[in-house]
PDB file of N, CA and C in Angstrom:
ATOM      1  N   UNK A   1     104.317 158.148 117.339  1.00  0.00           N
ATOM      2  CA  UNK A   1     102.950 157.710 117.181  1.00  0.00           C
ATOM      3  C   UNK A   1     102.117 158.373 118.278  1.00  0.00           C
ATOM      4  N   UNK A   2     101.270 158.483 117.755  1.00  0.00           N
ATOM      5  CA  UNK A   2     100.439 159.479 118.774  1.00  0.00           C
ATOM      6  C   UNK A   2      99.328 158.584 119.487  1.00  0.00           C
ATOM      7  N   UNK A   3      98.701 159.599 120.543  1.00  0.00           N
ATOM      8  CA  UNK A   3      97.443 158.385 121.475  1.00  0.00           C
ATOM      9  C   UNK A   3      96.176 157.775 120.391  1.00  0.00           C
ATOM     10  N   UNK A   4      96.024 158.935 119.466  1.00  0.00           N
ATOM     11  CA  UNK A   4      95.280 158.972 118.654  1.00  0.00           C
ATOM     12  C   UNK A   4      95.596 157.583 117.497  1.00  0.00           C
ATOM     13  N   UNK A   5      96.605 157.722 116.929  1.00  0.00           N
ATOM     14  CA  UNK A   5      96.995 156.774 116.166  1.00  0.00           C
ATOM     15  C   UNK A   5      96.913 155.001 116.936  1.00  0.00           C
ATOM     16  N   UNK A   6      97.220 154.880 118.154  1.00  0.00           N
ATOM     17  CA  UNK A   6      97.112 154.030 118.873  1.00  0.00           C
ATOM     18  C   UNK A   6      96.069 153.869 119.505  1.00  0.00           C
ATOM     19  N   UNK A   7      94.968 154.368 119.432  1.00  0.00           N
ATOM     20  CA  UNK A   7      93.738 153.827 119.547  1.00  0.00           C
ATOM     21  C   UNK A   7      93.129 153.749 118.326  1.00  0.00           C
ATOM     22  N   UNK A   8      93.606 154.133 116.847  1.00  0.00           N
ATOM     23  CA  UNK A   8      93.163 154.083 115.480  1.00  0.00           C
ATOM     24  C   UNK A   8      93.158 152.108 115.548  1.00  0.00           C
ATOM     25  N   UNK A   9      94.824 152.140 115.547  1.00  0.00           N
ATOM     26  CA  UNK A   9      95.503 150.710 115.696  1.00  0.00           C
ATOM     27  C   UNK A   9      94.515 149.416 116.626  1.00  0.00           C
ATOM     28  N   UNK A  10      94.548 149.788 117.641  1.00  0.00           N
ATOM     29  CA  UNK A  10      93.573 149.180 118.265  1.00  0.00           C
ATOM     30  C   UNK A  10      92.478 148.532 118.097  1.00  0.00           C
ATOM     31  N   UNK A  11      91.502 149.872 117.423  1.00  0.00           N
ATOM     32  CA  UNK A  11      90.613 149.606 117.009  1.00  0.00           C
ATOM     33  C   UNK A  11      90.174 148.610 115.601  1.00  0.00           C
ATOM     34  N   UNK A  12      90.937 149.229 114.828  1.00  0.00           N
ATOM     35  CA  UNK A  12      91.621 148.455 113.753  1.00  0.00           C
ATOM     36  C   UNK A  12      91.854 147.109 113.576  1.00  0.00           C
ATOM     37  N   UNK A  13      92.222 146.288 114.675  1.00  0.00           N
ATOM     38  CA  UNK A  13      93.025 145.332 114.680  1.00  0.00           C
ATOM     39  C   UNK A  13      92.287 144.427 115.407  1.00  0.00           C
ATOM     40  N   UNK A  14      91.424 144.686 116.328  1.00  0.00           N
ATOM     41  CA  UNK A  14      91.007 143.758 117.880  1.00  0.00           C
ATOM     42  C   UNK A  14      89.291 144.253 117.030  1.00  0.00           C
ATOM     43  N   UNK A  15      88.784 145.295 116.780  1.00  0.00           N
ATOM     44  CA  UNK A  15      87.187 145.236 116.580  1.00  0.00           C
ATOM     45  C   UNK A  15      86.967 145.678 115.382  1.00  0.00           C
ATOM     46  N   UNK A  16      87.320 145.484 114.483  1.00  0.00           N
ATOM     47  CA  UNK A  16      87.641 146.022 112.753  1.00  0.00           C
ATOM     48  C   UNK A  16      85.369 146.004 112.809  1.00  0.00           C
ATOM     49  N   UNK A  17      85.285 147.375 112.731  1.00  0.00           N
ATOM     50  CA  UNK A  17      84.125 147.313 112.240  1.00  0.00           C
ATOM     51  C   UNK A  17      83.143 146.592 111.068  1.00  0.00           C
ATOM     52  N   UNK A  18      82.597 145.416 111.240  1.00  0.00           N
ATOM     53  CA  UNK A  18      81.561 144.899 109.969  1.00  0.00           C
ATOM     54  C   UNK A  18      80.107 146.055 109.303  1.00  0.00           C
ATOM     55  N   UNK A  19      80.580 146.935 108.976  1.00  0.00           N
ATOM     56  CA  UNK A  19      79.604 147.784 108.518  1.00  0.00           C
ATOM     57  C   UNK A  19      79.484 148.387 107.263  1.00  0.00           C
ATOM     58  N   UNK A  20      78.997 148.946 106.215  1.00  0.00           N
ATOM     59  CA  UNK A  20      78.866 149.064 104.930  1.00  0.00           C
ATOM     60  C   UNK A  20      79.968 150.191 104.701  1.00  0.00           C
ATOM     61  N   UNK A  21      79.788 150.730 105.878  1.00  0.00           N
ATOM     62  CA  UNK A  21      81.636 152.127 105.568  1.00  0.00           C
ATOM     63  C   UNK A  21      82.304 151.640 107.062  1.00  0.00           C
ATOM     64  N   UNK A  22      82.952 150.657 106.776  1.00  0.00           N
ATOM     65  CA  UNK A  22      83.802 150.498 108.658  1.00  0.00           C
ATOM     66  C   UNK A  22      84.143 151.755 108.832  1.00  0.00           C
ATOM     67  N   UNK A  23      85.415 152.291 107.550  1.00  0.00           N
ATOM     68  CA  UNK A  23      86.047 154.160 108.058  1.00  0.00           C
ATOM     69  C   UNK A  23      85.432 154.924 108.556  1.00  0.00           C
ATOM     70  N   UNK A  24      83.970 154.810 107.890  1.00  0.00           N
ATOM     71  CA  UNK A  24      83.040 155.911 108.352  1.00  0.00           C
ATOM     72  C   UNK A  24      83.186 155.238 109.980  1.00  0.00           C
ATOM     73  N   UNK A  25      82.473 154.129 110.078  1.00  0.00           N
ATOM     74  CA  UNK A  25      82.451 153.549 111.863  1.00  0.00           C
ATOM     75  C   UNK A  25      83.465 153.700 112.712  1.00  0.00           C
ATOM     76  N   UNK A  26      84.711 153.751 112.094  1.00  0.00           N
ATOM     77  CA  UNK A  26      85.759 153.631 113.261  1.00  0.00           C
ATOM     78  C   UNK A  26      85.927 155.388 113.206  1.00  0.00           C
ATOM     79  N   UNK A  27      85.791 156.117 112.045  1.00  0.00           N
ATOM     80  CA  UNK A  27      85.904 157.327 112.499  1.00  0.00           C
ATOM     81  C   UNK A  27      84.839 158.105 113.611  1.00  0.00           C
ATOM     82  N   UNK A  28      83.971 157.546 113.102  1.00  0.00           N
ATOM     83  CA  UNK A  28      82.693 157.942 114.645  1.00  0.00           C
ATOM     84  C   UNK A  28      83.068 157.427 115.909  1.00  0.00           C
ATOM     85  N   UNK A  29      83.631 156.717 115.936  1.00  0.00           N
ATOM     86  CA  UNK A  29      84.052 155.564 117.932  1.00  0.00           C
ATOM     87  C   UNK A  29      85.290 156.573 117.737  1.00  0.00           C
ATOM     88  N   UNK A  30      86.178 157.109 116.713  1.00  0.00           N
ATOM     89  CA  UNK A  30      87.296 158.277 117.500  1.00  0.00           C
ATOM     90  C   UNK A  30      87.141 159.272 117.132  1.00  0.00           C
ATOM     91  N   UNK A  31      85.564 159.931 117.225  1.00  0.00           N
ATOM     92  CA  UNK A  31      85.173 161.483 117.005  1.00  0.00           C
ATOM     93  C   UNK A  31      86.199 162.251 116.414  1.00  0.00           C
ATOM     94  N   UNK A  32      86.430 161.542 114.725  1.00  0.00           N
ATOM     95  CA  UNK A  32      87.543 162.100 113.845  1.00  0.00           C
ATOM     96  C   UNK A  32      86.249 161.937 112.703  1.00  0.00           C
ATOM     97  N   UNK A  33      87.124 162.118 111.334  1.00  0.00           N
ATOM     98  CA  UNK A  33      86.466 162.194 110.296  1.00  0.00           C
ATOM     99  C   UNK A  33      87.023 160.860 109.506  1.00  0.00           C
ATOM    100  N   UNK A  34      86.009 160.115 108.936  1.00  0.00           N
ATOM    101  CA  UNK A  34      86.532 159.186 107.806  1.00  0.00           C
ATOM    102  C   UNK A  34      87.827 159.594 107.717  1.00  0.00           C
ATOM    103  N   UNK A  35      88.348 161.074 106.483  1.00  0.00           N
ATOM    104  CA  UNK A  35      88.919 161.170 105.435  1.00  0.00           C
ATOM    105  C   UNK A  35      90.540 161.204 106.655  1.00  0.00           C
ATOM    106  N   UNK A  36      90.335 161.300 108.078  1.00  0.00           N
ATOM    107  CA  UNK A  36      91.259 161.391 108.916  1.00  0.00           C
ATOM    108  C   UNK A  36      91.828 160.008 109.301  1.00  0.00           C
ATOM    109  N   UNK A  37      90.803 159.365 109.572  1.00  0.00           N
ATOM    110  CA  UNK A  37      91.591 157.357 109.665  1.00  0.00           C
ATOM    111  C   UNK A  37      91.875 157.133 108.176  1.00  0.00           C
ATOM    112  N   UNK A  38      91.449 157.274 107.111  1.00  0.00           N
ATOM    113  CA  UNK A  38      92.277 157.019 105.862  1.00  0.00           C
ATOM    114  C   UNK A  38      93.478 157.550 106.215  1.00  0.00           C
ATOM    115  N   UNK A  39      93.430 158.589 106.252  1.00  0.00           N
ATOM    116  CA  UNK A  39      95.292 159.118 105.872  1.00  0.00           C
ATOM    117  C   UNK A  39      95.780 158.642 107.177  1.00  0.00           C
ATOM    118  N   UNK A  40      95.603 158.616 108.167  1.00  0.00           N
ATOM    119  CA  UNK A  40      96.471 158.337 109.400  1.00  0.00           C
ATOM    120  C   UNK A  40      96.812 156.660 108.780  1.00  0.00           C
ATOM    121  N   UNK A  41      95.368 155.744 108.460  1.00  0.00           N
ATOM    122  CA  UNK A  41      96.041 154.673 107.985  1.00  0.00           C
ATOM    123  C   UNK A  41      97.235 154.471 107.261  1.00  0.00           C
ATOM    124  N   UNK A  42      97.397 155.208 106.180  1.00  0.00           N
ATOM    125  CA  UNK A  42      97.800 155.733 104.992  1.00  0.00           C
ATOM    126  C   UNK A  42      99.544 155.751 105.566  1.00  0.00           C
ATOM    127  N   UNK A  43      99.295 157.024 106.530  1.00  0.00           N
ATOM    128  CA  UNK A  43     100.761 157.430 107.132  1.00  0.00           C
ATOM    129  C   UNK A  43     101.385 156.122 108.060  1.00  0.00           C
ATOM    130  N   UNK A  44     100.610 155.336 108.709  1.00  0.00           N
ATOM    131  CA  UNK A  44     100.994 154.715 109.299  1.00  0.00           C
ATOM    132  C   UNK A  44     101.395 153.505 108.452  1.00  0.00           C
ATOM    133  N   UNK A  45     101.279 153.007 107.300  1.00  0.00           N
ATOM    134  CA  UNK A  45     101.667 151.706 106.425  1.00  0.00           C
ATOM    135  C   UNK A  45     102.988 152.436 105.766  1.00  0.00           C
ATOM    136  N   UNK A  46     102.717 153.915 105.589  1.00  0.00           N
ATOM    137  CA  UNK A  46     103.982 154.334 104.861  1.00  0.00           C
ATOM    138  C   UNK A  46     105.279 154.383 105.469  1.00  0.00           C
ATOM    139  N   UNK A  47     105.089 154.390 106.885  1.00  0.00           N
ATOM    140  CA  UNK A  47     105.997 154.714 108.442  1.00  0.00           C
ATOM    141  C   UNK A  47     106.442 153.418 108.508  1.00  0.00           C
ATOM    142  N   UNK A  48     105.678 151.860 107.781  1.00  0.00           N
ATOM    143  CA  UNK A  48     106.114 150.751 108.382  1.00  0.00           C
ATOM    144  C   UNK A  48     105.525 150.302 109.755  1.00  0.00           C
ATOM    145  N   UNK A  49     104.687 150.777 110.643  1.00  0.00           N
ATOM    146  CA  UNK A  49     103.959 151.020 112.010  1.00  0.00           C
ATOM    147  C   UNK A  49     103.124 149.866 111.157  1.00  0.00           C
ATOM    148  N   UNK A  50     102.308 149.808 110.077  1.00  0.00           N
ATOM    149  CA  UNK A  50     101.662 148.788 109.384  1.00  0.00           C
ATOM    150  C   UNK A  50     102.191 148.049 108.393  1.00  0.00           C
ATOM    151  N   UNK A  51     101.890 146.376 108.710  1.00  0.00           N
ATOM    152  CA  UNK A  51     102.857 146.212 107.295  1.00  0.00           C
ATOM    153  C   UNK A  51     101.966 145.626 106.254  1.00  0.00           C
ATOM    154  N   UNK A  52     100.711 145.435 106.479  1.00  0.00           N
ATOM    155  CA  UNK A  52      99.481 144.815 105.615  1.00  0.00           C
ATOM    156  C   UNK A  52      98.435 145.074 106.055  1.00  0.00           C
ATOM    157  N   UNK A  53      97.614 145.620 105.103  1.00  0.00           N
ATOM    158  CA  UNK A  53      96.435 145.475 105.623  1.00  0.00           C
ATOM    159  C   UNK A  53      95.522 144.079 104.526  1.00  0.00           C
ATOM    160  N   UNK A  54      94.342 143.497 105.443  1.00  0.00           N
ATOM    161  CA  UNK A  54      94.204 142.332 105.498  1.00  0.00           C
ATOM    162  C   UNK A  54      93.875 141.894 106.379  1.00  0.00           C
ATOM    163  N   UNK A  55      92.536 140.307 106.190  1.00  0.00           N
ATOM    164  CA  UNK A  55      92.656 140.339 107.578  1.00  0.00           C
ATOM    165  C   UNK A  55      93.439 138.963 108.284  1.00  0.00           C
ATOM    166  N   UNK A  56      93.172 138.545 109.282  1.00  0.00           N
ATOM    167  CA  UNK A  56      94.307 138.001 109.878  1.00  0.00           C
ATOM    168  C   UNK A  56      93.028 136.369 110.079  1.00  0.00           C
ATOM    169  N   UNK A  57      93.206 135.610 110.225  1.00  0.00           N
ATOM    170  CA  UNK A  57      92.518 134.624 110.362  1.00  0.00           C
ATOM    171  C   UNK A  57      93.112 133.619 111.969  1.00  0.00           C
ATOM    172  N   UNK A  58      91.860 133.088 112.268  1.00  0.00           N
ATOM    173  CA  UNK A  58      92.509 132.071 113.789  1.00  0.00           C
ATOM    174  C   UNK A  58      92.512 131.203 112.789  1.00  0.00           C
ATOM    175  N   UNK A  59      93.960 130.284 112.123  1.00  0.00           N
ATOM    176  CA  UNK A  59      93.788 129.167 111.534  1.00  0.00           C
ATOM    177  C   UNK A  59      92.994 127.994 112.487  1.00  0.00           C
ATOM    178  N   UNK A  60      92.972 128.158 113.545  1.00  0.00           N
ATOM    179  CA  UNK A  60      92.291 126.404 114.072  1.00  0.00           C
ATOM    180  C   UNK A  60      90.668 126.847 113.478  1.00  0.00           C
ATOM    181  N   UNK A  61      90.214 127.860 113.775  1.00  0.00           N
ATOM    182  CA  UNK A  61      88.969 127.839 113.456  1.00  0.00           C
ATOM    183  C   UNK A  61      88.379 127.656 112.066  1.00  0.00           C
ATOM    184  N   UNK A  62      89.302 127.709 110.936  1.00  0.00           N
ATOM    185  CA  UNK A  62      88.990 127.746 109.686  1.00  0.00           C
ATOM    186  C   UNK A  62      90.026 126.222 109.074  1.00  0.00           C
ATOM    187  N   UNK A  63      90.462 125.308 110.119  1.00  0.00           N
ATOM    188  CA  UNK A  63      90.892 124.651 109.628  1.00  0.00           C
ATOM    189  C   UNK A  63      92.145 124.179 109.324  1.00  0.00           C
ATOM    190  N   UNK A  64      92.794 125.276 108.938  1.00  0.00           N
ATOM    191  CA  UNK A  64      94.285 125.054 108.720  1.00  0.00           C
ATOM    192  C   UNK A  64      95.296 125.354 109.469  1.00  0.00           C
ATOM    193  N   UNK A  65      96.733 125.536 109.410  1.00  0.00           N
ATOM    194  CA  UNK A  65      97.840 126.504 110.064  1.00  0.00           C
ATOM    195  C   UNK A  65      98.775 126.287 109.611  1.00  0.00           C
ATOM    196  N   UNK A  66      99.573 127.058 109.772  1.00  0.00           N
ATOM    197  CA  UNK A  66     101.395 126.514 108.682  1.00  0.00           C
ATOM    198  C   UNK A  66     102.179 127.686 109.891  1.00  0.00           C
ATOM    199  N   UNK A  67     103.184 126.486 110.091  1.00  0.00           N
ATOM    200  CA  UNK A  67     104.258 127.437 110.480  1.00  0.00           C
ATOM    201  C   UNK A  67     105.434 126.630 109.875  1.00  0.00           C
ATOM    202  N   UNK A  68     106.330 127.823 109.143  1.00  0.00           N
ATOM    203  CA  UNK A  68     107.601 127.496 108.622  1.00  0.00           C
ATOM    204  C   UNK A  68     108.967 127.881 109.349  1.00  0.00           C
ATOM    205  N   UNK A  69     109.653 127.555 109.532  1.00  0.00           N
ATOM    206  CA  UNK A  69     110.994 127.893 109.682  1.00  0.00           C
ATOM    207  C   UNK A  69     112.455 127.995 108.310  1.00  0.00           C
ATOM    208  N   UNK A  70     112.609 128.709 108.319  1.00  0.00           N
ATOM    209  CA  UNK A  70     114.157 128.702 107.234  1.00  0.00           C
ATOM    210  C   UNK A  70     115.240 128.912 107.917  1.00  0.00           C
ATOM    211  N   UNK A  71     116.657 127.971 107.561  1.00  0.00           N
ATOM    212  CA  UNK A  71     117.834 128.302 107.945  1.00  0.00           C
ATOM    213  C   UNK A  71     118.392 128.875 106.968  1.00  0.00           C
ATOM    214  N   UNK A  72     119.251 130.594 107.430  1.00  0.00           N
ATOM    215  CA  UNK A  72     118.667 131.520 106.411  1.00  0.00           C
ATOM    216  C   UNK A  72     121.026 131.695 106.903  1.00  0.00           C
ATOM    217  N   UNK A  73     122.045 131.618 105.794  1.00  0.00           N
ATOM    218  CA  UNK A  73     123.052 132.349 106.150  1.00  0.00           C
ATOM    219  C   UNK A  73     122.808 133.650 106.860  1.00  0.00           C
ATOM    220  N   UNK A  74     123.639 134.705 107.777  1.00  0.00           N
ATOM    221  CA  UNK A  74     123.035 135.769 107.871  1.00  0.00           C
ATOM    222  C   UNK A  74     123.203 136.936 107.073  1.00  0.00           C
ATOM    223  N   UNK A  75     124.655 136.474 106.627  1.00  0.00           N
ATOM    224  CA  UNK A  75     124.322 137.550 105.272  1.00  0.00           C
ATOM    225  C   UNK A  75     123.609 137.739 103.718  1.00  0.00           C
ATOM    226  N   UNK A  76     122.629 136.402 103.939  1.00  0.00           N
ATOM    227  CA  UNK A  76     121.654 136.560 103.128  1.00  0.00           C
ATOM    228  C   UNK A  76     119.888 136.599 104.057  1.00  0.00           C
ATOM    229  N   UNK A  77     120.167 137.370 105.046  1.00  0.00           N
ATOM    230  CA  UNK A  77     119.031 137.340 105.733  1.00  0.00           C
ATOM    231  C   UNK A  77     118.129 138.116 105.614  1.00  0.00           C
ATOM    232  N   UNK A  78     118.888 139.351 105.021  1.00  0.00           N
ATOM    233  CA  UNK A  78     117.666 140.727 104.472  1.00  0.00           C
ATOM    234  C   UNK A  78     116.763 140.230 103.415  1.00  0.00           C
ATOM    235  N   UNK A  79     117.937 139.487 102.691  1.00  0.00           N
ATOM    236  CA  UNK A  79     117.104 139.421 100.886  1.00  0.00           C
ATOM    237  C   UNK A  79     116.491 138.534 101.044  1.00  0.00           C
ATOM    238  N   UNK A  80     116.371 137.047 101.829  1.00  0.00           N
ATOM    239  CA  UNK A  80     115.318 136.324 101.697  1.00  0.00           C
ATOM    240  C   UNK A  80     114.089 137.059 102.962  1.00  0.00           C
ATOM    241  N   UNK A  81     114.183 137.861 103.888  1.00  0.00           N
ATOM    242  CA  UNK A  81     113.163 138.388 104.190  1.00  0.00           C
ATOM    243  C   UNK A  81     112.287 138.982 103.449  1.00  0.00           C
ATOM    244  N   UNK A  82     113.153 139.856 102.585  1.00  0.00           N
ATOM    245  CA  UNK A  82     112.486 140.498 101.946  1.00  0.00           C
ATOM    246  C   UNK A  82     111.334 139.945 100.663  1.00  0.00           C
ATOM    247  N   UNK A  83     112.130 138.577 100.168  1.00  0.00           N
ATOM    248  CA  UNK A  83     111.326 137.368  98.956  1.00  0.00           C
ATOM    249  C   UNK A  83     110.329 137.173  99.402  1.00  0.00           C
ATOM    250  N   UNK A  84     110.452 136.715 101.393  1.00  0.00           N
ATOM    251  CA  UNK A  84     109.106 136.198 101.460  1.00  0.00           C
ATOM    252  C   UNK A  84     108.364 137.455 102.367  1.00  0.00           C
ATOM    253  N   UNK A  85     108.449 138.523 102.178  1.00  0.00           N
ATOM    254  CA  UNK A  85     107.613 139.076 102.715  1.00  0.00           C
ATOM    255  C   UNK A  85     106.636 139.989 101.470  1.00  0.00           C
ATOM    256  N   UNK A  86     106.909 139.608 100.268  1.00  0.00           N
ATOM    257  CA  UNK A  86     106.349 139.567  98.968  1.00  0.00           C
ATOM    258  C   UNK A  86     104.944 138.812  98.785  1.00  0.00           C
ATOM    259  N   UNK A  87     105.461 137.596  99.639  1.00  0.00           N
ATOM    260  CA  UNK A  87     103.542 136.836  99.461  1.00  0.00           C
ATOM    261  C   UNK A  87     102.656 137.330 100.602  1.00  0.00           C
ATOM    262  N   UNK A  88     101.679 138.053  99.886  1.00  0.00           N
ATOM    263  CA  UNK A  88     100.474 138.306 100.127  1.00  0.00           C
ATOM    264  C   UNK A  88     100.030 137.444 101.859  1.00  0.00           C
ATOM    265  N   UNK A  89     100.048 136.084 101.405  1.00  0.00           N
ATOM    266  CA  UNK A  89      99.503 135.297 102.464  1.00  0.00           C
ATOM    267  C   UNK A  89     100.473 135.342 103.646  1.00  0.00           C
ATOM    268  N   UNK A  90     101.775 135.806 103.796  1.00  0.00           N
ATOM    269  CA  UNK A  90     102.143 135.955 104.806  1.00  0.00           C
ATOM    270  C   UNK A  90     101.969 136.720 105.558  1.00  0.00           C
ATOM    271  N   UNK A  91     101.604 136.682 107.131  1.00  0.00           N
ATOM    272  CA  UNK A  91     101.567 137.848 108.160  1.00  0.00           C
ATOM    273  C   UNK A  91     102.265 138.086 109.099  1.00  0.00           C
ATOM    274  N   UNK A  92     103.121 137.178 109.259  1.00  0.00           N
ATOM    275  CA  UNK A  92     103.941 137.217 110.341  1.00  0.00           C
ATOM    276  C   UNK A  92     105.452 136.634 109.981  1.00  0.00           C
ATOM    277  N   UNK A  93     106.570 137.639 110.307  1.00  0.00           N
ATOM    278  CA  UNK A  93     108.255 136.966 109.672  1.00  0.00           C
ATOM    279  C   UNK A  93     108.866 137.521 110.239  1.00  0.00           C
ATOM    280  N   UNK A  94     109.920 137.131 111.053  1.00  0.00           N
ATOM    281  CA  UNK A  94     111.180 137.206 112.119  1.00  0.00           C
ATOM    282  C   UNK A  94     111.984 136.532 112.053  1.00  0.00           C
ATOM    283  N   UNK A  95     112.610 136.806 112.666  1.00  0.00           N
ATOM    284  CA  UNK A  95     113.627 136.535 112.774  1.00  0.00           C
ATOM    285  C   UNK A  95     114.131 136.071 114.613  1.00  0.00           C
ATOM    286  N   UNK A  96     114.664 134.577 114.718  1.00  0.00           N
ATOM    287  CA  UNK A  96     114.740 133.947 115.973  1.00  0.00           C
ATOM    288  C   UNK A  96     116.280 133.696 116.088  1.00  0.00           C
TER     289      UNK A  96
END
């Protein structure tokens, strides 16, 4: 991953531009081109470096929160990762 890509990420994640083209915005704050944070996005979800895009919510502020736990055998630990990393609404899954 490059410096470049990690200040893409950054930016991305902590100040996600509110503007009518964010790409266009975040490509101007890293004196790149739009069509260059698309594909770096692009490469980076395909690499796994991203695993959703979406945005992320502070549940206290909107109200809600869920945290689950599963006792998972371990040799069925890939395949139910993998079930629930299928819903949409999840953003976060590990393994403790």
């Amino acid at each position: 991953m490059t410096e470049l890509d990690l200040a893409l990420l950054n930016n991305y994640q902590r100040a996600f531009p509110l503007y009518a083209k964010p790409y266009a915005e975040l490509a101007r704050q890293l004196c790149i081109s739009e069509s260059e944070v698309l594909q770096r996005l692009l490469q980076l979800k395909q690499a796994g470096s991203i695993s959703r895009i979406g945005p992320v919510f502070r549940p206290n502020s909107i109200g809600v929160s869920t945290l689950a736990a599963l006792a998972v055998p371990p040799e069925q630990l890939e395949q139910v990762a993998a079930l629930v990393n299928t819903y949409p609404q999840v953003n976060h899954n590990y393994q403790r």
